[in-house]
C-alpha atoms as a PDB file:
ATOM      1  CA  UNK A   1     -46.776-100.125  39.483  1.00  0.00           C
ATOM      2  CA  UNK A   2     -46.087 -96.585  41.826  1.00  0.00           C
ATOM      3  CA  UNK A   3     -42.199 -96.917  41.216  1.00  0.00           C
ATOM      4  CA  UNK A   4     -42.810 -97.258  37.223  1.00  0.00           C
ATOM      5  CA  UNK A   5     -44.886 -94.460  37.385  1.00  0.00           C
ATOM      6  CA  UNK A   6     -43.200 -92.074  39.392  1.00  0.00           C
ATOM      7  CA  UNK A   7     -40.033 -93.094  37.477  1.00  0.00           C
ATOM      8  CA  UNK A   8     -41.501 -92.262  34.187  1.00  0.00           C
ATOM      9  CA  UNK A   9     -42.753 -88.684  35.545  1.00  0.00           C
ATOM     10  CA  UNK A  10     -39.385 -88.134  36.983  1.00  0.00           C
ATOM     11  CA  UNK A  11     -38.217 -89.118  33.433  1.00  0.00           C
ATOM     12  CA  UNK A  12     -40.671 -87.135  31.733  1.00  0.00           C
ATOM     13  CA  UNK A  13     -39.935 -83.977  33.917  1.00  0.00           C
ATOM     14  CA  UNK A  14     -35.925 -84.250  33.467  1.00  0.00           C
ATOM     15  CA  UNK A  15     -36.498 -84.218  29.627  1.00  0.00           C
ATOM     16  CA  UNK A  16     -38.834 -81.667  29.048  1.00  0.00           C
ATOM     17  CA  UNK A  17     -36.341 -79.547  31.620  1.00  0.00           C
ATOM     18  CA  UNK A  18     -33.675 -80.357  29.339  1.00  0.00           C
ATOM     19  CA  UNK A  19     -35.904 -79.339  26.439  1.00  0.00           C
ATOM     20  CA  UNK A  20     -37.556 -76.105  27.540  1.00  0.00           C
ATOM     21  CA  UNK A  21     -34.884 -74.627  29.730  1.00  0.00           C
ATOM     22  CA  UNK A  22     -34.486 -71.379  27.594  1.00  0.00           C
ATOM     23  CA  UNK A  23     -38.036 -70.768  27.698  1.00  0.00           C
ATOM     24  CA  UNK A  24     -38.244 -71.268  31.373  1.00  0.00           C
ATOM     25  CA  UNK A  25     -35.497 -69.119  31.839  1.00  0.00           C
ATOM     26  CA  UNK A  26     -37.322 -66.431  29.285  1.00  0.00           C
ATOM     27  CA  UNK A  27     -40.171 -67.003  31.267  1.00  0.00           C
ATOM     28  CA  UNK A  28     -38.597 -65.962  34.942  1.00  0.00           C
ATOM     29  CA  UNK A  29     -37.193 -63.635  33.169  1.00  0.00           C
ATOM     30  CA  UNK A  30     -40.062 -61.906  32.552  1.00  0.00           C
ATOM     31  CA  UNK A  31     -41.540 -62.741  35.465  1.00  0.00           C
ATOM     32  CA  UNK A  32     -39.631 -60.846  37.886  1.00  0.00           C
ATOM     33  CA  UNK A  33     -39.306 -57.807  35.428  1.00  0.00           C
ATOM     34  CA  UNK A  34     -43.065 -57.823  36.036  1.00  0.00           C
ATOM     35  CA  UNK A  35     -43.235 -58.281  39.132  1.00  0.00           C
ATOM     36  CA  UNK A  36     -40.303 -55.442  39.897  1.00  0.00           C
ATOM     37  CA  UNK A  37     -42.796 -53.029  37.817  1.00  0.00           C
ATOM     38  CA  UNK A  38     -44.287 -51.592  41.052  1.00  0.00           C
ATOM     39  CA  UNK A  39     -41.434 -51.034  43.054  1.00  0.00           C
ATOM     40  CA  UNK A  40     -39.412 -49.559  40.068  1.00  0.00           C
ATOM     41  CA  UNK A  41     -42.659 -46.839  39.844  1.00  0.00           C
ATOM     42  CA  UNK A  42     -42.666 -46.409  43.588  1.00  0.00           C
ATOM     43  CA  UNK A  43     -38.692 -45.629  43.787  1.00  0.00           C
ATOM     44  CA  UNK A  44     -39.159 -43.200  40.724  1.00  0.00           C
ATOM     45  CA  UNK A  45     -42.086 -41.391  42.303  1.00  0.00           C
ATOM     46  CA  UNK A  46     -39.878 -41.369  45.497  1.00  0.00           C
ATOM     47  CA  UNK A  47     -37.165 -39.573  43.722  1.00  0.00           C
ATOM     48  CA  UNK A  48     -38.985 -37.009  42.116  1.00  0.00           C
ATOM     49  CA  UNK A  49     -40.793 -36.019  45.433  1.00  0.00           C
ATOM     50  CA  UNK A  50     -37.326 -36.057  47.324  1.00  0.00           C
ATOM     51  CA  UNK A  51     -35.792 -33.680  43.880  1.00  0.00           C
ATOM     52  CA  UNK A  52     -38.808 -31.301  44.259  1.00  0.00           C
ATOM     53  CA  UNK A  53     -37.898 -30.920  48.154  1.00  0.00           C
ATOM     54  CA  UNK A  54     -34.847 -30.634  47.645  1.00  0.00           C
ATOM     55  CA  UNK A  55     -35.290 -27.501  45.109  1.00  0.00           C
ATOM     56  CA  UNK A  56     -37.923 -26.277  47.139  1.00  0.00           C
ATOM     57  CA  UNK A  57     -35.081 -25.942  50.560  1.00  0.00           C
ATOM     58  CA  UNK A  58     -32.969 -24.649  47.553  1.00  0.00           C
ATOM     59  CA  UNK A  59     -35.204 -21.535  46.899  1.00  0.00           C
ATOM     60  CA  UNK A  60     -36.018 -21.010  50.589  1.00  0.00           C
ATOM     61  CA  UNK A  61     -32.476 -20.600  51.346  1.00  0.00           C
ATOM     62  CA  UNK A  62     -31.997 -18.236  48.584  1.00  0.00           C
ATOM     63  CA  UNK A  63     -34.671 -16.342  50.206  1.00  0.00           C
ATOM     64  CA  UNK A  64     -33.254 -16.606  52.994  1.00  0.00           C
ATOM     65  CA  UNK A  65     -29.960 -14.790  52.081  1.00  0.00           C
ATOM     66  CA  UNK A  66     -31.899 -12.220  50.477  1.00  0.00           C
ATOM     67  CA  UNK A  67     -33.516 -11.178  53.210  1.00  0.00           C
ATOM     68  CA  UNK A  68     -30.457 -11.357  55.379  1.00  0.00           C
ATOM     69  CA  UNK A  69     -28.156  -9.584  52.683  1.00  0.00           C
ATOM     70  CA  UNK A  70     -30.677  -7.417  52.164  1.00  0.00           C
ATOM     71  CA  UNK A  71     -29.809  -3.104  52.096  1.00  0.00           C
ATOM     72  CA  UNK A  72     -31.625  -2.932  55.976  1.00  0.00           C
ATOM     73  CA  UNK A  73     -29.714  -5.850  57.053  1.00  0.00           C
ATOM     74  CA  UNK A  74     -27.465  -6.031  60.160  1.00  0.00           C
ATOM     75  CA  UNK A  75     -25.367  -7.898  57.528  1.00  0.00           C
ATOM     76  CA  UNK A  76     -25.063  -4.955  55.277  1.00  0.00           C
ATOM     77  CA  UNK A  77     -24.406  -2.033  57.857  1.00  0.00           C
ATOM     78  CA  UNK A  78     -21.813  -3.911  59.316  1.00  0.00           C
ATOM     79  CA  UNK A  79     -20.030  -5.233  56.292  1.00  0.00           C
ATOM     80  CA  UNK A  80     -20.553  -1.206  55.224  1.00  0.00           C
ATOM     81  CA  UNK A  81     -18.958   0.245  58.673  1.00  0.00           C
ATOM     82  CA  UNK A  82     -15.869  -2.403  57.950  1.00  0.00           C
ATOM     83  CA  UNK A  83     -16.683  -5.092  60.243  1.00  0.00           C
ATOM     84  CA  UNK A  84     -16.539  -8.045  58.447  1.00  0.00           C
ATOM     85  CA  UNK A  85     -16.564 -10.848  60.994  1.00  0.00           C
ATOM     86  CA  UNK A  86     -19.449  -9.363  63.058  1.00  0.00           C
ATOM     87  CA  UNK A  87     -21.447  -8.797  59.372  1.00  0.00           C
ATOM     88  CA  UNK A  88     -20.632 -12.644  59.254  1.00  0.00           C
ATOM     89  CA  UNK A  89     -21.710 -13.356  62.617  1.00  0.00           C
ATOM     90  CA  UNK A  90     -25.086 -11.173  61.840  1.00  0.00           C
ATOM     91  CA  UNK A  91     -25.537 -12.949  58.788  1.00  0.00           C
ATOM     92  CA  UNK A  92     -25.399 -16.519  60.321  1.00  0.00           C
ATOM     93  CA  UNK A  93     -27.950 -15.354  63.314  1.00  0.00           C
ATOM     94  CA  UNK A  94     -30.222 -13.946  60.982  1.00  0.00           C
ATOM     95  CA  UNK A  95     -30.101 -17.382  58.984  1.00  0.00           C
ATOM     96  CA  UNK A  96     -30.777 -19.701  61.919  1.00  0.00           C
ATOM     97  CA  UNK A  97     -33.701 -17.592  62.601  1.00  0.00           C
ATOM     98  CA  UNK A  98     -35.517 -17.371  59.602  1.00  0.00           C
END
């Protein structure tokens, strides 16, 4: 009586797999686009944080060269009195330490 029955479930659950594979395959489908959902939100947040950072470094360094290009600059007197590579050499101290 067990091998009759367990033959007809098997039999039953290889036809309705034939029958209702589209809509199991709809229905993982939509499943994992579900369950993706958070992860998709966190990686967006995650981007936007890491695009604000990176235009916040952005205006910091044009600060930055401001300052160090500014009229009472090393930079400028020495660009001004003709020395170019020691105005460059001014500049590049006065960026690593600001």
């Amino acid at each position: 009586m067990f091998k009759i029955n367990s033959f007809l479930v098997e039999n039953n659950l290889k036809n309705d797999l034939k029958r209702y594979k589209s809509k199991l395959i709809y229905s993982f489908m939509i499943g994992s686009i579900i369950g993706s959902l958070p992860f998709i939100y966190r990686m967006k947040e995650s981007f936007r944080v890491q695009k604000l950072i990176q235009e916040q470094r952005q205006i910091e360094n044009q600060k930055k060269d401001k300052i160090c290009k500014g009229s009472n600059s090393d930079y400028a007197k020495f660009l001004r009195l003709g020395f170019p590579k020691t105005a460059t050499k001014k500049f590049n101290i006065c960026i690593k330490e600001k």
